[in-house]
Protein backbone atom coordinates (compact mmCIF):
# COMPACT_ATOMS: atom_id res chain seq x y z
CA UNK A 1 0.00 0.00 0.00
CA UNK A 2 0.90 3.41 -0.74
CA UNK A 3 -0.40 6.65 -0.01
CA UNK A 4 -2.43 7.22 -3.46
CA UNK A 5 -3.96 3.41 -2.86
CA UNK A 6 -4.87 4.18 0.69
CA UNK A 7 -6.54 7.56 -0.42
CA UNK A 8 -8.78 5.87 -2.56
CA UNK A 9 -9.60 3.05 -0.56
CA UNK A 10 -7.09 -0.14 -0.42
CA UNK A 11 -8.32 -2.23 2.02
CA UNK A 12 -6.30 -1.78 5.44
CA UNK A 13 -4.97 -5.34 6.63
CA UNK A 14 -2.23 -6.30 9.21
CA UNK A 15 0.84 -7.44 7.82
CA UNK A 16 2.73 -10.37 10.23
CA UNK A 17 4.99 -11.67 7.54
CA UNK A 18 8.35 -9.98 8.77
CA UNK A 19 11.08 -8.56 6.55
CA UNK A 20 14.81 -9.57 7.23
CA UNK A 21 17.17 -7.69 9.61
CA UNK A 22 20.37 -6.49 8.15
CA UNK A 23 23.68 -6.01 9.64
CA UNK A 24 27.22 -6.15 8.39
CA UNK A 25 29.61 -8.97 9.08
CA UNK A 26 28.87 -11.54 11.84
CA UNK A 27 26.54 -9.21 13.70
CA UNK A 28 23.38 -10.85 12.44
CA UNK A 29 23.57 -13.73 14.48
CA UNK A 30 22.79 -11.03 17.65
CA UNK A 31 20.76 -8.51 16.64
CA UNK A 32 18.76 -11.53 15.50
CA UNK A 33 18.38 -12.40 19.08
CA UNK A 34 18.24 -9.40 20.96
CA UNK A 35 15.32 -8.69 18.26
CA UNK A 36 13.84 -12.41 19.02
CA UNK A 37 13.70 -12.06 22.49
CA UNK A 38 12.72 -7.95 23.41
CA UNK A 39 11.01 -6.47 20.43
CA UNK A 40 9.40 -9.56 18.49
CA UNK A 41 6.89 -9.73 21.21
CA UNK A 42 5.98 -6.39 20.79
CA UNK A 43 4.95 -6.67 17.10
CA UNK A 44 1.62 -8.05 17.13
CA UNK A 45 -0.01 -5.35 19.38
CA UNK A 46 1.76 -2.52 17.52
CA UNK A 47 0.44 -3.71 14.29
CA UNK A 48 -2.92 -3.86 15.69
CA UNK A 49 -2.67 -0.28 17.05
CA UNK A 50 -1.42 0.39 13.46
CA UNK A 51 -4.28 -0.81 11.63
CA UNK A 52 -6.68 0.87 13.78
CA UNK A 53 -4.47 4.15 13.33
CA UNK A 54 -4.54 4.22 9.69
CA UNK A 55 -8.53 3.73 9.94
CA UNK A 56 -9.07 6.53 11.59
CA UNK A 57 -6.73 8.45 9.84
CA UNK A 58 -8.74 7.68 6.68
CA UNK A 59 -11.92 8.58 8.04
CA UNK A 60 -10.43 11.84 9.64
CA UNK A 61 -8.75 12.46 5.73
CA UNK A 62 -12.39 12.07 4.58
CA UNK A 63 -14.03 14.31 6.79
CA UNK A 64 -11.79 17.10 6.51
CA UNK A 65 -12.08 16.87 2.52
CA UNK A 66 -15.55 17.00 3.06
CA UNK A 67 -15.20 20.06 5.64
CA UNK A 68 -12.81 21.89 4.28
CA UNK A 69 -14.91 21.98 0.51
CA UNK A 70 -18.29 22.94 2.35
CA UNK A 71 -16.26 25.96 3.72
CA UNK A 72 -14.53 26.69 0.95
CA UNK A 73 -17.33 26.91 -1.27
CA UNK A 74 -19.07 29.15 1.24
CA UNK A 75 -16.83 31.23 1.09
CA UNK A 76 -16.04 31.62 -2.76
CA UNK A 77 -20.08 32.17 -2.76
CA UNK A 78 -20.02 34.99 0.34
CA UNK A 79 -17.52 36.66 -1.29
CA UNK A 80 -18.92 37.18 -4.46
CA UNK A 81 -21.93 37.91 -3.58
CA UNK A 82 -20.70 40.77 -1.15
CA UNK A 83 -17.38 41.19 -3.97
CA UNK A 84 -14.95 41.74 -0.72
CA UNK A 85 -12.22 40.61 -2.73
CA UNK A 86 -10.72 38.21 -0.03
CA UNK A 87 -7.29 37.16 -1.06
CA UNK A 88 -7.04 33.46 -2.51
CA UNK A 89 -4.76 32.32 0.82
CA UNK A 90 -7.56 32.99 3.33
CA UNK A 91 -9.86 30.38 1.67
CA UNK A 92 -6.97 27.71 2.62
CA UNK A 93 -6.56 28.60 5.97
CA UNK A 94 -9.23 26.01 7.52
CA UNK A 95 -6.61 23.59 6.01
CA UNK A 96 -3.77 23.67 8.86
CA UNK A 97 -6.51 22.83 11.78
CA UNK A 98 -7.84 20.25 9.64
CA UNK A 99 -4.62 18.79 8.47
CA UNK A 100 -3.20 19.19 12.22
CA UNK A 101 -6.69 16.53 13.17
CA UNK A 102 -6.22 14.30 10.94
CA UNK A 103 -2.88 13.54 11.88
CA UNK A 104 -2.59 12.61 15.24
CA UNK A 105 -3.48 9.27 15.32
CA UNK A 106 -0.02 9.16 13.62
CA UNK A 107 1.51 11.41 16.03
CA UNK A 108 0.05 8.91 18.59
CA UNK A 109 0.88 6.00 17.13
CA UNK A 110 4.42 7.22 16.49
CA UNK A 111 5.27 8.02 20.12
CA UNK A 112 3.93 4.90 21.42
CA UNK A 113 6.84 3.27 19.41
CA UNK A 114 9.04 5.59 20.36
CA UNK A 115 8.31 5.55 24.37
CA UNK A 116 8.09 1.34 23.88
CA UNK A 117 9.90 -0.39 21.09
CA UNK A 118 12.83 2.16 20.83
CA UNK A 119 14.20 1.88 24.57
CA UNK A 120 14.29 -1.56 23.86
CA UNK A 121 15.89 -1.40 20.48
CA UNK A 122 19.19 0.60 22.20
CA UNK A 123 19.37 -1.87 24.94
CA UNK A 124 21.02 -4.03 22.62
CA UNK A 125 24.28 -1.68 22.73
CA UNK A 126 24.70 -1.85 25.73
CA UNK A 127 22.61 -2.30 29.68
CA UNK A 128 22.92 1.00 30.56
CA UNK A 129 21.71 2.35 26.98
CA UNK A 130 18.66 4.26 27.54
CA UNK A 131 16.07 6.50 25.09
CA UNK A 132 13.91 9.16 25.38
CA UNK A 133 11.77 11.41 22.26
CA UNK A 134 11.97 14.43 25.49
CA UNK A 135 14.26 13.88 27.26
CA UNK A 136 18.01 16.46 26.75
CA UNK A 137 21.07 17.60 27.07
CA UNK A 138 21.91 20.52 29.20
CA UNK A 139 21.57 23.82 27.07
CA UNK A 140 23.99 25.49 29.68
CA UNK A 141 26.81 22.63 29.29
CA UNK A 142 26.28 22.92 25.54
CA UNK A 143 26.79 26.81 25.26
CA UNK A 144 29.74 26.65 27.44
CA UNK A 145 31.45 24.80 24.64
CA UNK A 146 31.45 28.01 22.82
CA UNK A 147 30.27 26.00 19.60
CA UNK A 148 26.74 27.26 19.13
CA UNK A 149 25.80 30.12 17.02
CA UNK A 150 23.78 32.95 18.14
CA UNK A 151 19.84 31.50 18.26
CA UNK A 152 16.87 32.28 19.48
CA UNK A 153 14.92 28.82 20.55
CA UNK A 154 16.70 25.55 20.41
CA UNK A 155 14.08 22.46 19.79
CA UNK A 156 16.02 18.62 21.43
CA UNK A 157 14.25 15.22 20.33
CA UNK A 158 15.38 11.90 20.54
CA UNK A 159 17.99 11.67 23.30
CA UNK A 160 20.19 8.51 23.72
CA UNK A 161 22.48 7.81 26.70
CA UNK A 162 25.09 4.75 27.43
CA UNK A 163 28.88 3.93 27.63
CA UNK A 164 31.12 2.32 24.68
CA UNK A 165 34.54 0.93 25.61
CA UNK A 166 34.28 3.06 29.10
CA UNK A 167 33.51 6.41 28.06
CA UNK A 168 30.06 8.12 28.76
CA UNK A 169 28.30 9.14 25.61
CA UNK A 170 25.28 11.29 25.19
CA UNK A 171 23.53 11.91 21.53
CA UNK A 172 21.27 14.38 21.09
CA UNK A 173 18.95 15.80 17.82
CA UNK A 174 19.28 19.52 18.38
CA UNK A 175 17.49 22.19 15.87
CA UNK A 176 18.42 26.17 16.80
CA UNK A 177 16.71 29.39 14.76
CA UNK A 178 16.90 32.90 14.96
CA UNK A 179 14.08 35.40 13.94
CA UNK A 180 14.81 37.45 11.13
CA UNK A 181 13.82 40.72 10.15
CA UNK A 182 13.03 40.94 6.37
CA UNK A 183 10.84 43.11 4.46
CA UNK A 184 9.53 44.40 7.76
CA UNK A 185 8.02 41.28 8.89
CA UNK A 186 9.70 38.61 10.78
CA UNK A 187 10.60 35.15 9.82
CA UNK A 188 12.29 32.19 11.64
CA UNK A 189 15.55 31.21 10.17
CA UNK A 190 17.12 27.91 11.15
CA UNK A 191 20.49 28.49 12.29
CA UNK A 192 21.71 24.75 13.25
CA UNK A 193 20.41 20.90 12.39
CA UNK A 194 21.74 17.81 13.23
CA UNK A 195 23.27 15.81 16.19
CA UNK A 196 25.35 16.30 19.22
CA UNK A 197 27.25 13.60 20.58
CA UNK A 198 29.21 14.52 23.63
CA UNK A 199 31.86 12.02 25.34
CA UNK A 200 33.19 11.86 28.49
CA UNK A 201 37.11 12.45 29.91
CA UNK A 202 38.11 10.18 33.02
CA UNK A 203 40.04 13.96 33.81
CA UNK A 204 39.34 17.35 32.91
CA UNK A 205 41.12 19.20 30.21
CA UNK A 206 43.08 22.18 31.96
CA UNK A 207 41.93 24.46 28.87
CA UNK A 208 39.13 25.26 26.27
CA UNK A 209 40.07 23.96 22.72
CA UNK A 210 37.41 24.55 19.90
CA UNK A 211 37.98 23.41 16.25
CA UNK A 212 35.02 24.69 14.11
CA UNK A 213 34.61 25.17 10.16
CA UNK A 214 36.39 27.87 8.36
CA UNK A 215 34.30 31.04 7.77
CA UNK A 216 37.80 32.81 6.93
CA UNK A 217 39.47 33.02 9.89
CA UNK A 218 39.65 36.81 10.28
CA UNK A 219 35.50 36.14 10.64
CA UNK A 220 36.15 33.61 13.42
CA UNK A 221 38.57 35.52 14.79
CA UNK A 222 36.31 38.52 15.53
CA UNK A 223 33.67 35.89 16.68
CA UNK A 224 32.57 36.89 20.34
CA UNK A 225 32.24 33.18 21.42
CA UNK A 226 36.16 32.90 21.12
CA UNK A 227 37.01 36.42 22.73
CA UNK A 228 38.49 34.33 25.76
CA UNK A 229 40.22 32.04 23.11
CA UNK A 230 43.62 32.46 21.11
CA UNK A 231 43.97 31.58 17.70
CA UNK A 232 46.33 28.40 17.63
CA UNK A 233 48.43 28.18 14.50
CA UNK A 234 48.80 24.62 13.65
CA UNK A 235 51.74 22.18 11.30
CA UNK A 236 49.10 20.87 8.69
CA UNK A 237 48.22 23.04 6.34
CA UNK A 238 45.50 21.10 4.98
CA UNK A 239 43.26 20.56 8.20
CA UNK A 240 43.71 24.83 8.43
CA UNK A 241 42.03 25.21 5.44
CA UNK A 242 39.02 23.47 6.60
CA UNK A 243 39.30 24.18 9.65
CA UNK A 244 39.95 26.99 12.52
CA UNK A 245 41.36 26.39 15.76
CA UNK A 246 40.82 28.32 18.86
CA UNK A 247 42.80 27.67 22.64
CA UNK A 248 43.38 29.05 26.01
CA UNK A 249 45.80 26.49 26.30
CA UNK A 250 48.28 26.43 23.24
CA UNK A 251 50.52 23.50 24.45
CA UNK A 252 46.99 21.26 25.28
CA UNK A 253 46.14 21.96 22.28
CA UNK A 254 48.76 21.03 20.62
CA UNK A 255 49.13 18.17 22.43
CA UNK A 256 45.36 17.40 21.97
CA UNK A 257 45.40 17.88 18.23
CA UNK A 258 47.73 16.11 16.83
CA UNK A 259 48.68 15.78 12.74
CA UNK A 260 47.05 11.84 13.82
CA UNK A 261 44.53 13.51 14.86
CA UNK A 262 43.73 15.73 12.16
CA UNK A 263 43.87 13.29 9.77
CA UNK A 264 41.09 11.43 11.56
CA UNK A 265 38.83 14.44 11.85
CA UNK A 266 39.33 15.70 8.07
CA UNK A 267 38.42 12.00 6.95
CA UNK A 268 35.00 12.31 9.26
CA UNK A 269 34.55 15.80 7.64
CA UNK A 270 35.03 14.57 3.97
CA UNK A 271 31.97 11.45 5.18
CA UNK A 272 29.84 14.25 6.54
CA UNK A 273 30.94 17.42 3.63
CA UNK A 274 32.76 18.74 6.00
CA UNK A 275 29.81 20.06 8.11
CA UNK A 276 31.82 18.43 11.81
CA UNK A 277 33.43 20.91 14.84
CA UNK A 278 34.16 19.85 18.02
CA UNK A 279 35.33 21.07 21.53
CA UNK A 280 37.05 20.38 24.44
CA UNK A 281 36.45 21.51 28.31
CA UNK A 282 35.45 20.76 31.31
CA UNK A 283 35.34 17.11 31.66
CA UNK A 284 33.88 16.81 27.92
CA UNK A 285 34.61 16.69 24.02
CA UNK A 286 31.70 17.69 21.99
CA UNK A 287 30.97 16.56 18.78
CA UNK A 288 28.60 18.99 16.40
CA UNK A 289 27.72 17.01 13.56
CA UNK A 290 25.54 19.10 11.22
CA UNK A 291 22.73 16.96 9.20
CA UNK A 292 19.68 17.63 7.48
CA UNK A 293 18.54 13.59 8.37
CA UNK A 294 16.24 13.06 10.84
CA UNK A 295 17.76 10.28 12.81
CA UNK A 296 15.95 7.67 14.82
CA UNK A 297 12.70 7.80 12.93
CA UNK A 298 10.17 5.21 12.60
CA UNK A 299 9.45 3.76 8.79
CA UNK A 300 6.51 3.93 6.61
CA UNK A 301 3.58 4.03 8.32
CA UNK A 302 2.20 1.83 5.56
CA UNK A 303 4.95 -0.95 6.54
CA UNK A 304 4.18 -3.45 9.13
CA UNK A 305 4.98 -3.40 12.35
CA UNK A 306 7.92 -5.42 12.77
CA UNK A 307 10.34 -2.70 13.48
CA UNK A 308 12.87 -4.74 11.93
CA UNK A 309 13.91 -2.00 9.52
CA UNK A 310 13.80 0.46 12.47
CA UNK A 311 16.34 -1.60 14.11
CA UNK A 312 18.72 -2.27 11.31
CA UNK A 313 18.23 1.67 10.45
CA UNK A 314 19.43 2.39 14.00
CA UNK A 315 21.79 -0.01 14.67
CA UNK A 316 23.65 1.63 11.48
CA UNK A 317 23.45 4.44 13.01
CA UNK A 318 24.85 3.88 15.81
CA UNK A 319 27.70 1.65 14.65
CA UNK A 320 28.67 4.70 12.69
CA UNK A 321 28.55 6.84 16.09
CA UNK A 322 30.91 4.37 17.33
CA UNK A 323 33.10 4.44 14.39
CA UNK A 324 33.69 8.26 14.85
CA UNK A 325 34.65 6.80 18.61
CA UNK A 326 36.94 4.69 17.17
CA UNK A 327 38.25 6.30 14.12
CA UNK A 328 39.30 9.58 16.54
CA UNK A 329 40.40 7.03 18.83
CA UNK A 330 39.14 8.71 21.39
CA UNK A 331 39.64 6.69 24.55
CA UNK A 332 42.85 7.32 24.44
CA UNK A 333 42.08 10.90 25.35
CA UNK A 334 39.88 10.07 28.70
CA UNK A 335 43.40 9.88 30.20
CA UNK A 336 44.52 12.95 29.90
């Protein structure tokens, strides 16, 4: 079923035959029976509660065509007859209420899997692994990286805890905007998207070292987030063209960033088009990993519920998380 078939009336059946899980290498064999044993059990109500979901969705879809064409031709017939000239947008706005109805039993069903199946989907990395669609990071402990650009509301969703190979590690979807003045009305501009994955240090770092994206670095340089910083001249030219470099430490830094190092974090920016910074204080290193996916998402709503692709999608997802872990090498920083 797709979306044109259900809109003109495919019959709505559950689906129980399952699709296949897919993992790289030898890992099949246990995400096989982590699925087996915590999520399989799960299917069979969430496919009822999607069956029921998409019927009511179609009858909502139904009723708001039907609404929404009663008003609208009320109007068109108001307005000529009194010739007010209304313009054309007004006649659509009964749409976003409508629209807004007659999707929430999606919204509904959606967060059920989320506040469920996922929690148990990310025990499989780990005990200690936990999910929430509210739960967040500290906004405080964030700005004090100095990575953030100026916003005006930050928006968190999806937040995943745990520890891999002994250091703490946080992920985070994170959206920031600004309002905007333009042709004297305002508009929200989105300033930030994508994920923040911050990592723990067994000790803290005795400075503040930032690495963020080239702008030109006379632009960075005037930034006020790095007023407190120094500019740190670095050996490789190549990482300094993609990348400035900001310390009040210049011998941590140096010691923290490394050509080895470098090399690692220009080969993540070349997987993500460069769009990667970073920071270390405190007791942290933050990763800001700029992406216009939305990340832990359920599938087609028109799929059955067998979450199998949900896990495979998020296990790669992970596993990739971890890679960055392992490609920095970054547990042999905690030490410092």
């Amino acid at each position: 079923m797709n979306i044109v078939s259900f809109i003109f009336g495919a019959p709505i059946k559950a689906k129980r035959q399952s699709k296949s899980l897919v993992a790289a290498g030898d890992e099949l064999v246990s995400l096989q029976a982590h699925y087996d044993e915590h999520i399989e059990p799960l299917t069979r109500k969430f496919e009822n509660r999607r069956v029921a979901m998409l019927k009511t969705l179609r009858q909502r879809m139904y009723m708001s065509i039907a609404i929404f064409l009663a008003i609208f031709s009320v109007a068109i017939l108001i307005d000529n007859q009194q010739r007010l000239d209304i313009p054309w947008v007004f006649f659509f706005l009964p749409l976003i209420p409508l629209v807004w109805w007659s999707s929430k039993p999606i919204s509904r069903y959606k967060s059920g899997v989320k506040e469920l199946v996922y929690p148990k989907i990310f025990r499989y990395f780990g005990d200690d692994f936990t999910f929430s669609p509210t739960d967040s990071m500290s906004l405080s402990t964030l700005k004090r990286s100095k990575l953030l650009p100026y916003y005006d509301d930050a928006n968190f969703e999806d937040y995943v805890r745990g520890t891999y190979k002994g250091i703490e590690i946080a992920i985070n979807e994170l959206e920031l905007t600004k309002e905007v003045k333009r042709d004297k009305r305002n508009e929200t501009q989105r300033v930030f998207r994508g994920v923040m994955v911050q990592l723990s240090s067994h000790k803290k770092f005795t400075g503040h070292t930032v690495v963020v994206k080239t702008r030109g670095g006379f632009i960075n340089f005037l930034s006020d987030s790095f007023k407190s910083l120094s500019r740190a001249k670095l050996e490789d030219v190549r990482f300094e063209k993609q990348f400035d470099v900001f310390s009040s430490d210049q011998i941590e830094a140096r010691f923290l960033l490394t050509v080895t190092f470098m090399e690692r974090l220009q080969e993540l920016a070349s997987c993500f088009s460069g769009k990667i910074q970073c920071a270390f204080y405190e007791d942290k290193l933050l990763i800001m990993l700029a992406s216009s996916e939305n990340r832990f998402e359920l599938g087609s709503i028109f799929n059955g519920a067998t979450f199998e692709y949900e896990f495979s999608q998020i296990n790669k997802e992970m596993r990739q998380l971890f890679a960055m872990i392992e490609v920095l090498k970054l547990d042999e920083y905690t030490g410092l």
